[in-house]
N, C-alpha and C. Protein backbone atom coordinates (compact mmCIF):
# COMPACT_ATOMS: atom_id res chain seq x y z
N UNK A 1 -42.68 -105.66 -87.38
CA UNK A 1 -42.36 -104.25 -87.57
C UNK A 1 -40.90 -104.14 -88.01
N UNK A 2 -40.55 -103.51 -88.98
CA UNK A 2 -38.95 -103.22 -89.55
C UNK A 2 -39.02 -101.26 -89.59
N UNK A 3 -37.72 -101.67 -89.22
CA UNK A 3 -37.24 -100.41 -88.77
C UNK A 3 -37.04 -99.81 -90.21
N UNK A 4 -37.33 -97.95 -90.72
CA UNK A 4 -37.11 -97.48 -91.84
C UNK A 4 -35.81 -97.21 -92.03
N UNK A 5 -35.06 -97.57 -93.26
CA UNK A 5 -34.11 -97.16 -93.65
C UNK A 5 -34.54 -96.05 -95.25
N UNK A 6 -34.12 -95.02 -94.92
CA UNK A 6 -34.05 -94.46 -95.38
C UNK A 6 -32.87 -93.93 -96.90
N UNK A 7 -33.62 -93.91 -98.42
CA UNK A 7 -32.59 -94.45 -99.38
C UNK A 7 -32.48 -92.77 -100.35
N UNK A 8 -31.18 -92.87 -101.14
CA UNK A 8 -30.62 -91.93 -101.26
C UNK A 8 -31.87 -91.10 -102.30
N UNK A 9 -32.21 -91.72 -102.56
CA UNK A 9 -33.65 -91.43 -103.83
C UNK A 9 -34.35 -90.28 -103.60
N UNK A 10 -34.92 -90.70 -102.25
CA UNK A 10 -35.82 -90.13 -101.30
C UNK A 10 -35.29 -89.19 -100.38
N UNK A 11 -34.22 -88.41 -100.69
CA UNK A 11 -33.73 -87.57 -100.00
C UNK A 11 -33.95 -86.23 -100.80
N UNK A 12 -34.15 -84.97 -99.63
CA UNK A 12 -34.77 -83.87 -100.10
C UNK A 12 -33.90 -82.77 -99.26
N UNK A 13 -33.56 -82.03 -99.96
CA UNK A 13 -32.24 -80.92 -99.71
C UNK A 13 -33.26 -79.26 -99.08
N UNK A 14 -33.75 -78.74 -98.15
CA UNK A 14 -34.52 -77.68 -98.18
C UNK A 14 -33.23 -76.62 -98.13
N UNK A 15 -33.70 -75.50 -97.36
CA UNK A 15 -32.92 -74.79 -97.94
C UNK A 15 -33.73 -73.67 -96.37
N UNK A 16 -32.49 -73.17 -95.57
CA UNK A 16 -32.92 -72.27 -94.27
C UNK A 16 -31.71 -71.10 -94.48
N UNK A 17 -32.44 -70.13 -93.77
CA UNK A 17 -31.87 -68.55 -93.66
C UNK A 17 -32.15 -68.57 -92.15
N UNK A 18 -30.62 -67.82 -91.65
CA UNK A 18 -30.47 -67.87 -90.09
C UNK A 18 -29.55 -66.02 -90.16
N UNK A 19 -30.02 -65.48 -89.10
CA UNK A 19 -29.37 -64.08 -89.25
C UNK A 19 -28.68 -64.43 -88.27
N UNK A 20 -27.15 -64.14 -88.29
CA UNK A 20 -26.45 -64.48 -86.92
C UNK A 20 -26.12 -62.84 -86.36
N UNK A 21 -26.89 -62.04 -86.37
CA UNK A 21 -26.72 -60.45 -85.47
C UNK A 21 -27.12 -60.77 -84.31
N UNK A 22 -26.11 -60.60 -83.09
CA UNK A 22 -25.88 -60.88 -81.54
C UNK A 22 -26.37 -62.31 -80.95
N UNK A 23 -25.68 -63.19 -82.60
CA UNK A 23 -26.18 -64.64 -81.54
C UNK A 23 -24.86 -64.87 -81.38
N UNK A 24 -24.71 -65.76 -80.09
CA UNK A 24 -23.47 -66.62 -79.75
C UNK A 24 -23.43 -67.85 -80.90
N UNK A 25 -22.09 -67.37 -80.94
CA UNK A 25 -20.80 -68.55 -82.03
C UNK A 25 -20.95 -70.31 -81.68
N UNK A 26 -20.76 -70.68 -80.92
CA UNK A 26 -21.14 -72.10 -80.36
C UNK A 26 -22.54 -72.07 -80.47
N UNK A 27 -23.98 -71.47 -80.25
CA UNK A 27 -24.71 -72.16 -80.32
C UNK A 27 -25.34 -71.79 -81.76
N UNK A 28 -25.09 -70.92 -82.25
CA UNK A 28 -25.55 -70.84 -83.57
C UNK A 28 -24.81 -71.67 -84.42
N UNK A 29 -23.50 -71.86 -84.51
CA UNK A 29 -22.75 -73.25 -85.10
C UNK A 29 -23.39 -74.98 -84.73
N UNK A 30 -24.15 -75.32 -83.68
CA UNK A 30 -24.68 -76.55 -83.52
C UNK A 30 -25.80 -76.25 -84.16
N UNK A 31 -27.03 -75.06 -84.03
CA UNK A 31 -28.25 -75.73 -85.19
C UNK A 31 -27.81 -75.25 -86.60
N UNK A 32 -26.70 -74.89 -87.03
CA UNK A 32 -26.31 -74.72 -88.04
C UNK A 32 -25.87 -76.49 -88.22
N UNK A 33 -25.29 -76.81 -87.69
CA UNK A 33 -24.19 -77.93 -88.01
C UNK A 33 -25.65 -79.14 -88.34
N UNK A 34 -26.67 -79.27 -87.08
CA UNK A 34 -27.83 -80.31 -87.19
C UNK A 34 -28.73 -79.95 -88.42
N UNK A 35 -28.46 -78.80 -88.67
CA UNK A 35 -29.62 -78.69 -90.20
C UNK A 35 -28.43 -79.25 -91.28
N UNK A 36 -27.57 -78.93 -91.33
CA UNK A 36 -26.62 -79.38 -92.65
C UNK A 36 -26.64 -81.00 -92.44
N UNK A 37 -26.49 -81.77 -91.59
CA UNK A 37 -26.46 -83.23 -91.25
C UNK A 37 -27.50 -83.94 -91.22
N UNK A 38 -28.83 -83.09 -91.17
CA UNK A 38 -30.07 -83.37 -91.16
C UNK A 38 -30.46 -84.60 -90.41
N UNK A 39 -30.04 -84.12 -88.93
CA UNK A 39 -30.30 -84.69 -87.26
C UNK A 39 -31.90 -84.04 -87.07
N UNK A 40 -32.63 -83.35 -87.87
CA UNK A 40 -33.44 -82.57 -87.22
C UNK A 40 -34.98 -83.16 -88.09
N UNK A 41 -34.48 -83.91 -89.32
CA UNK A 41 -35.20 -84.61 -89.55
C UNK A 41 -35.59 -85.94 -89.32
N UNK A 42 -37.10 -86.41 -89.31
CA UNK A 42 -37.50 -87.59 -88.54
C UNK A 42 -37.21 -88.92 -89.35
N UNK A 43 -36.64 -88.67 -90.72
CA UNK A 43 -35.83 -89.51 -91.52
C UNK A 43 -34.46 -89.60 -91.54
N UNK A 44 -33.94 -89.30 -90.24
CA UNK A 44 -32.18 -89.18 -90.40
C UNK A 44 -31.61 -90.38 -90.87
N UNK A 45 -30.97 -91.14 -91.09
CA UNK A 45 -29.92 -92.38 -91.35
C UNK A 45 -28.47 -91.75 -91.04
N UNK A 46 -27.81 -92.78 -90.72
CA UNK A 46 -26.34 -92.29 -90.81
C UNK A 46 -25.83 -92.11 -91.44
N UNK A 47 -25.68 -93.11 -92.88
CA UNK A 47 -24.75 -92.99 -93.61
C UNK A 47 -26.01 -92.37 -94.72
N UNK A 48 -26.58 -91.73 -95.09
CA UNK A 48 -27.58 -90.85 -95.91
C UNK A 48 -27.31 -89.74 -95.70
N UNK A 49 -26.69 -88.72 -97.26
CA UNK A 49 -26.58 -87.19 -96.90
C UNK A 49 -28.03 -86.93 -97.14
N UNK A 50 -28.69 -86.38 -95.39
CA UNK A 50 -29.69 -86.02 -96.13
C UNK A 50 -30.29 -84.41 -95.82
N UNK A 51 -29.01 -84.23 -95.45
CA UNK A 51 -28.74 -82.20 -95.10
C UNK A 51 -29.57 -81.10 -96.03
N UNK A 52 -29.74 -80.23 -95.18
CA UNK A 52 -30.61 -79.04 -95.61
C UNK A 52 -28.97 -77.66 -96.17
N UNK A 53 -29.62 -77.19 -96.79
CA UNK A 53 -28.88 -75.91 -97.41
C UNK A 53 -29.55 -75.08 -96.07
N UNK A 54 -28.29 -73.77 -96.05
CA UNK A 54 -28.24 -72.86 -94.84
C UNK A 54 -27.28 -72.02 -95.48
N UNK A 55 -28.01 -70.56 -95.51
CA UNK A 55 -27.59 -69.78 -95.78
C UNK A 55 -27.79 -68.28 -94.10
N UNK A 56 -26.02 -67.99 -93.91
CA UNK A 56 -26.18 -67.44 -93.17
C UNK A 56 -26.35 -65.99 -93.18
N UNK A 57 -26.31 -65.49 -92.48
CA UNK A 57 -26.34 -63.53 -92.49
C UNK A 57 -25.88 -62.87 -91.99
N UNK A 58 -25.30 -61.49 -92.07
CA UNK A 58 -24.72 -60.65 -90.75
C UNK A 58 -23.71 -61.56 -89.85
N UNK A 59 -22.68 -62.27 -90.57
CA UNK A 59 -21.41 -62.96 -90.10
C UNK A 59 -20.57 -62.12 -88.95
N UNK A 60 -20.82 -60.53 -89.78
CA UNK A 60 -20.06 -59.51 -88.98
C UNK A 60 -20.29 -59.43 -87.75
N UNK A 61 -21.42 -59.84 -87.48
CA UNK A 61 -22.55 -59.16 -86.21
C UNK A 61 -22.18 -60.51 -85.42
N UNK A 62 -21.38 -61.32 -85.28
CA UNK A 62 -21.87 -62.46 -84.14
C UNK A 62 -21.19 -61.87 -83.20
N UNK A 63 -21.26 -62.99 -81.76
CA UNK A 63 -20.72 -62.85 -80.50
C UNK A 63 -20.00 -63.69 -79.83
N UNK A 64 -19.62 -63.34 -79.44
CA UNK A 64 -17.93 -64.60 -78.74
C UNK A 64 -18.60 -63.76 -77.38
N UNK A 65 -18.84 -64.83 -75.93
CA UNK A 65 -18.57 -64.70 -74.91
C UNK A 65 -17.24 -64.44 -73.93
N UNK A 66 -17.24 -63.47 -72.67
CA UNK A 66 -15.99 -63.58 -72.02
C UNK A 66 -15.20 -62.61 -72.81
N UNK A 67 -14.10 -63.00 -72.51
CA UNK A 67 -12.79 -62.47 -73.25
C UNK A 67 -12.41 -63.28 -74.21
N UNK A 68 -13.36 -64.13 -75.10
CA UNK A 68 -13.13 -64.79 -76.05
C UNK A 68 -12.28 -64.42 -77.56
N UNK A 69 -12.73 -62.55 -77.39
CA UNK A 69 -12.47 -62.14 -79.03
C UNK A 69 -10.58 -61.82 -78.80
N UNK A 70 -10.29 -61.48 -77.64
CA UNK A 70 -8.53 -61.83 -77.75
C UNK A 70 -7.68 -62.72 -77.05
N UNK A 71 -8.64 -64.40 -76.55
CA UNK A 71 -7.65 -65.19 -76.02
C UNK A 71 -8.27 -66.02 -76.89
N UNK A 72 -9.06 -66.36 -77.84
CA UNK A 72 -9.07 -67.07 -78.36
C UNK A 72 -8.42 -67.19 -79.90
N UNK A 73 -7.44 -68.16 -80.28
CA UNK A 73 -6.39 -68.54 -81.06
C UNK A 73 -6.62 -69.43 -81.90
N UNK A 74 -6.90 -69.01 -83.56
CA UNK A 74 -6.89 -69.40 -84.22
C UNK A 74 -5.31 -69.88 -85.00
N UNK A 75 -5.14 -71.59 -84.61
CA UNK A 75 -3.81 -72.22 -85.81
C UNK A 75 -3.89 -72.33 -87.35
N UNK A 76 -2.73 -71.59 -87.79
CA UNK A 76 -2.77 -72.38 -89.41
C UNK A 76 -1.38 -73.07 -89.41
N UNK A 77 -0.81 -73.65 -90.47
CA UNK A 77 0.35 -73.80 -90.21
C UNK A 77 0.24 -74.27 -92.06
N UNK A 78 1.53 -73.23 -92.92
CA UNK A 78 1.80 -73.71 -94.26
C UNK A 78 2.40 -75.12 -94.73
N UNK A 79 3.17 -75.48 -93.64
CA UNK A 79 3.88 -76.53 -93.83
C UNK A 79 5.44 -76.55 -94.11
N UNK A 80 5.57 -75.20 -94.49
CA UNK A 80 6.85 -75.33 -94.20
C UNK A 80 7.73 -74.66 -93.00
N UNK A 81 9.11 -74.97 -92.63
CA UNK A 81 9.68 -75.16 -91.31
C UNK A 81 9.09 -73.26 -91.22
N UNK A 82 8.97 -73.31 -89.94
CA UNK A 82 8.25 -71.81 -89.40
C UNK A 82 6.83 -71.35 -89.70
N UNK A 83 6.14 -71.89 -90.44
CA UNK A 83 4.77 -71.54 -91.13
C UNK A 83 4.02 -71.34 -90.09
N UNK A 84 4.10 -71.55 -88.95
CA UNK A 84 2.98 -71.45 -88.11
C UNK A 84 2.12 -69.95 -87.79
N UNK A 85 1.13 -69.89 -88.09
CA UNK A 85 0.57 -68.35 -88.32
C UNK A 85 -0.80 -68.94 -87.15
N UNK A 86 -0.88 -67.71 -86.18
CA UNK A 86 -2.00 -67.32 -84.99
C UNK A 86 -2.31 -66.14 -85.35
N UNK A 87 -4.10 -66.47 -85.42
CA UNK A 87 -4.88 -65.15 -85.36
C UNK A 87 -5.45 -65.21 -84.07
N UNK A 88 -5.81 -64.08 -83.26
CA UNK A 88 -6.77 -64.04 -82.02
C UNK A 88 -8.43 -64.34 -83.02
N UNK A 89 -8.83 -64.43 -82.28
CA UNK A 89 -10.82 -64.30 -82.85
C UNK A 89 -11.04 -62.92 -83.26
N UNK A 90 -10.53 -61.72 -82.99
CA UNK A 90 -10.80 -60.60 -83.27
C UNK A 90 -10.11 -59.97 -84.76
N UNK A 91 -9.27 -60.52 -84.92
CA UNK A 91 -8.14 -60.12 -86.26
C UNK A 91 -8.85 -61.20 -87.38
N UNK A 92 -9.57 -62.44 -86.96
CA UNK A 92 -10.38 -63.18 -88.24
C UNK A 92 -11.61 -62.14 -88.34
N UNK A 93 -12.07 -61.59 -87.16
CA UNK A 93 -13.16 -60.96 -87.78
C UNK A 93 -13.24 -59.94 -88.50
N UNK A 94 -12.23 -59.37 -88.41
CA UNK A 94 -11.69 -58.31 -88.60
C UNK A 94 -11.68 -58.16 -90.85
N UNK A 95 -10.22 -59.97 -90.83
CA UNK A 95 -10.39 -59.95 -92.12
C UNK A 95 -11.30 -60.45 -92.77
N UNK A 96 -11.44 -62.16 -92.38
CA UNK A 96 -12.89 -62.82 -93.00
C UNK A 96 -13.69 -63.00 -91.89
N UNK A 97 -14.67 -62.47 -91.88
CA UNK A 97 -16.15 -62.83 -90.81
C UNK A 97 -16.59 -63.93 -91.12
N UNK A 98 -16.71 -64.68 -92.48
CA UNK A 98 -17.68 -65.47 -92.64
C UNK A 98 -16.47 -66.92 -91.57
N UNK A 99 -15.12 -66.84 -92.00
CA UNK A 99 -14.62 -67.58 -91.38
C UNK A 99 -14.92 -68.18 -90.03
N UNK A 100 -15.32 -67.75 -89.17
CA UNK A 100 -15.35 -67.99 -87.62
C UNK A 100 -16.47 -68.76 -87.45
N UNK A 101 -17.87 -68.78 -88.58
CA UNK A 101 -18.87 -69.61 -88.59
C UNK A 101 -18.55 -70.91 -89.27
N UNK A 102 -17.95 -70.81 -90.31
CA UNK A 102 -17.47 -71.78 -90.97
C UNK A 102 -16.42 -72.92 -90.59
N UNK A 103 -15.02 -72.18 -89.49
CA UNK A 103 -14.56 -72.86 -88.74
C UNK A 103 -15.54 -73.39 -88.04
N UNK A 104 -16.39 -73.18 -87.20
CA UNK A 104 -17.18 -73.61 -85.81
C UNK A 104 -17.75 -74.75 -86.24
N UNK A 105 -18.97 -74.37 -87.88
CA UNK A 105 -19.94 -75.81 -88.01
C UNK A 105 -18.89 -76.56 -88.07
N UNK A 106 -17.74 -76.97 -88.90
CA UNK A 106 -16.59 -77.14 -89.46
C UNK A 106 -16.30 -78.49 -88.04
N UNK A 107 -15.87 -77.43 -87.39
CA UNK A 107 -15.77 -78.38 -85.71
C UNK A 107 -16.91 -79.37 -85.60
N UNK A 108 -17.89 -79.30 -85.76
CA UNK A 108 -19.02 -79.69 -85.06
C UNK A 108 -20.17 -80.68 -85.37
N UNK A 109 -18.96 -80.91 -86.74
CA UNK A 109 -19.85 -81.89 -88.36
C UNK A 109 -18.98 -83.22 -87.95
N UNK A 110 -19.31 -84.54 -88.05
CA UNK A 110 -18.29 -85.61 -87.64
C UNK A 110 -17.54 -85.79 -88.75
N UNK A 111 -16.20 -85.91 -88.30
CA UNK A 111 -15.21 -86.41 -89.42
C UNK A 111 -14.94 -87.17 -89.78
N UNK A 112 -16.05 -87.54 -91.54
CA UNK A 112 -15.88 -88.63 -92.00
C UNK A 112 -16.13 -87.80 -94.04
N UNK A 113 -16.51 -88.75 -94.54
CA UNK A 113 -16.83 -88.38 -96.17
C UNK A 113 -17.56 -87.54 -96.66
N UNK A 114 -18.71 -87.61 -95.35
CA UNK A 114 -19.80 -86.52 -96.01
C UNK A 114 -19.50 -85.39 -95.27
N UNK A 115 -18.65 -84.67 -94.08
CA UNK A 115 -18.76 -83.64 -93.86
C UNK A 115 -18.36 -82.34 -94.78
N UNK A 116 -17.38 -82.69 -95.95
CA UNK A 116 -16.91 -81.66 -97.19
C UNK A 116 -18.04 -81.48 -98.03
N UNK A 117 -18.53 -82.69 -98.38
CA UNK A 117 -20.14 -82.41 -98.79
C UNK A 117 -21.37 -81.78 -98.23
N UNK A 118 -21.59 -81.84 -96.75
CA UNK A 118 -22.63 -81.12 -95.85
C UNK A 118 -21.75 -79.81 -96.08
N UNK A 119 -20.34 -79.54 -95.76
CA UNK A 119 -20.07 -77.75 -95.65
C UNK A 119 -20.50 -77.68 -97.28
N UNK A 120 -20.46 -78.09 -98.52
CA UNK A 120 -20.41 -76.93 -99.72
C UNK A 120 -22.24 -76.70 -99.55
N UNK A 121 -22.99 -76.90 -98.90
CA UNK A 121 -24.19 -76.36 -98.65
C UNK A 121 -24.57 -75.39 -97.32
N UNK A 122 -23.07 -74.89 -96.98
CA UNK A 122 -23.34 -74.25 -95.96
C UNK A 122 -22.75 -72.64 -96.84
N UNK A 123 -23.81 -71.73 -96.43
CA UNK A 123 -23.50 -70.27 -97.38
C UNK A 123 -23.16 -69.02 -96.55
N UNK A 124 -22.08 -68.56 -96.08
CA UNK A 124 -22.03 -67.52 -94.95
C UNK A 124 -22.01 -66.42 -95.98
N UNK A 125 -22.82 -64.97 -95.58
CA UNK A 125 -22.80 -63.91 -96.19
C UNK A 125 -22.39 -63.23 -94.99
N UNK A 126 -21.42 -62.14 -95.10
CA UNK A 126 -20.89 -60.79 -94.07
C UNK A 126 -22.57 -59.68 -94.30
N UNK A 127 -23.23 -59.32 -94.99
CA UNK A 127 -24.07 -58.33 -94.92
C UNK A 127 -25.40 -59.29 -95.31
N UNK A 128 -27.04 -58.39 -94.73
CA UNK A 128 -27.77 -59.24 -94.63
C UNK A 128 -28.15 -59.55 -96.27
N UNK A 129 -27.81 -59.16 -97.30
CA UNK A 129 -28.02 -59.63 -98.68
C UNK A 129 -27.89 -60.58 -98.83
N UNK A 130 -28.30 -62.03 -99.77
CA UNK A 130 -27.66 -62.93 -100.42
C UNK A 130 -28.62 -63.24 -101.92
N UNK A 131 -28.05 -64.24 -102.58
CA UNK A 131 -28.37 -64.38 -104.00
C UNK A 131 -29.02 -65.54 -103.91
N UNK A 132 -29.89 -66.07 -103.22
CA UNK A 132 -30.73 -67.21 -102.76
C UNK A 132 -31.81 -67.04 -102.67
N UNK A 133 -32.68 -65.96 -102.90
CA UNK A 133 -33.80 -65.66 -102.94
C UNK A 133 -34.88 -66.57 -103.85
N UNK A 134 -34.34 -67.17 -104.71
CA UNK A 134 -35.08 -67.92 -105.61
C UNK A 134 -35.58 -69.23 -105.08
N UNK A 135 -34.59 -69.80 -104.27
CA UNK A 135 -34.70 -70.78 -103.82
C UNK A 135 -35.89 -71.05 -102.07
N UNK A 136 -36.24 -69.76 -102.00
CA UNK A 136 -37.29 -69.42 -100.76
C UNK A 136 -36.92 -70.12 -99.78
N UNK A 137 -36.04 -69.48 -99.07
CA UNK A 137 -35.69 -70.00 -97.78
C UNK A 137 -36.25 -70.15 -96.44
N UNK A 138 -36.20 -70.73 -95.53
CA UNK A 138 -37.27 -71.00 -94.60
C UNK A 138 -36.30 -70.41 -93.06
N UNK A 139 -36.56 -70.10 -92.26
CA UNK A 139 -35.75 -69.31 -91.09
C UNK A 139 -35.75 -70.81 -90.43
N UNK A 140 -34.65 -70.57 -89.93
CA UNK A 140 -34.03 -71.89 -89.38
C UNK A 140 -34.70 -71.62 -87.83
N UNK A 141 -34.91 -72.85 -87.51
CA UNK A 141 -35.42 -72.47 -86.01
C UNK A 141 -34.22 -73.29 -84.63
């Protein structure tokens, strides 16, 4: 018996729609993060991108537990001497919504070559519209 390895050939990209209106941020960012890494298929490999497209929805609408939306602190820093800029969670939502999903999978993808490649298949929309319709998306479970 030999174990399957799975080759880049044979890799198949689907394509899921997830509405994030009143889901929590952490757990909608992990089956976001396992469909893009494609942990959820029974052909995973490690080093094989063999990630699904995910297109999200209603960015506006998620939920931060607790007192999460003003103690939690988003870092940037420009690089130069003083650059350091803090948003609370409430002032990103405020300007970019899609941001706070995008940070999270972002977190939650391992850091190596393919995670810049798994995010450009990750699609956050602020309202439930998107331009993906062609591609018949499947609801992420």
């Amino acid at each position: 018996m030999r174990t399957y390895q799975q080759k880049t050939a044979e890799t198949r990209h689907d394509w899921y729609v997830v509405d994030a209106a009143g889901q929590r941020l952490g757990t909608l960012a992990v089956r976001i993060a396992k469909a893009l890494s494609g942990k959820h298929k029974p052909t995973w490999t490690p080093h094989i991108d063999d990630g699904d497209h995910v297109v999200v929805l209603n960015a506006a609408k998620i939920e931060l537990g607790g007192n999460k939306w003003t103690e939690k602190v988003y870092h940037r820093h420009s690089g130069f001497p003083g650059g350091l800029r803090t948003e609370t969670a409430e002032q990103v939502l405020q300007k970019y919504p899609e941001r706070l999903i995008e940070r999270a999978v972002r977190g939650m993808l391992p850091t190596n070559r393919m995670r810049d490649v798994q995010l450009r298949r990750l699609k956050v929309y602020v309202s439930a519209e998107h331009p993906h319709e062609a591609q018949q998306p499947k609801e992420l479970i």
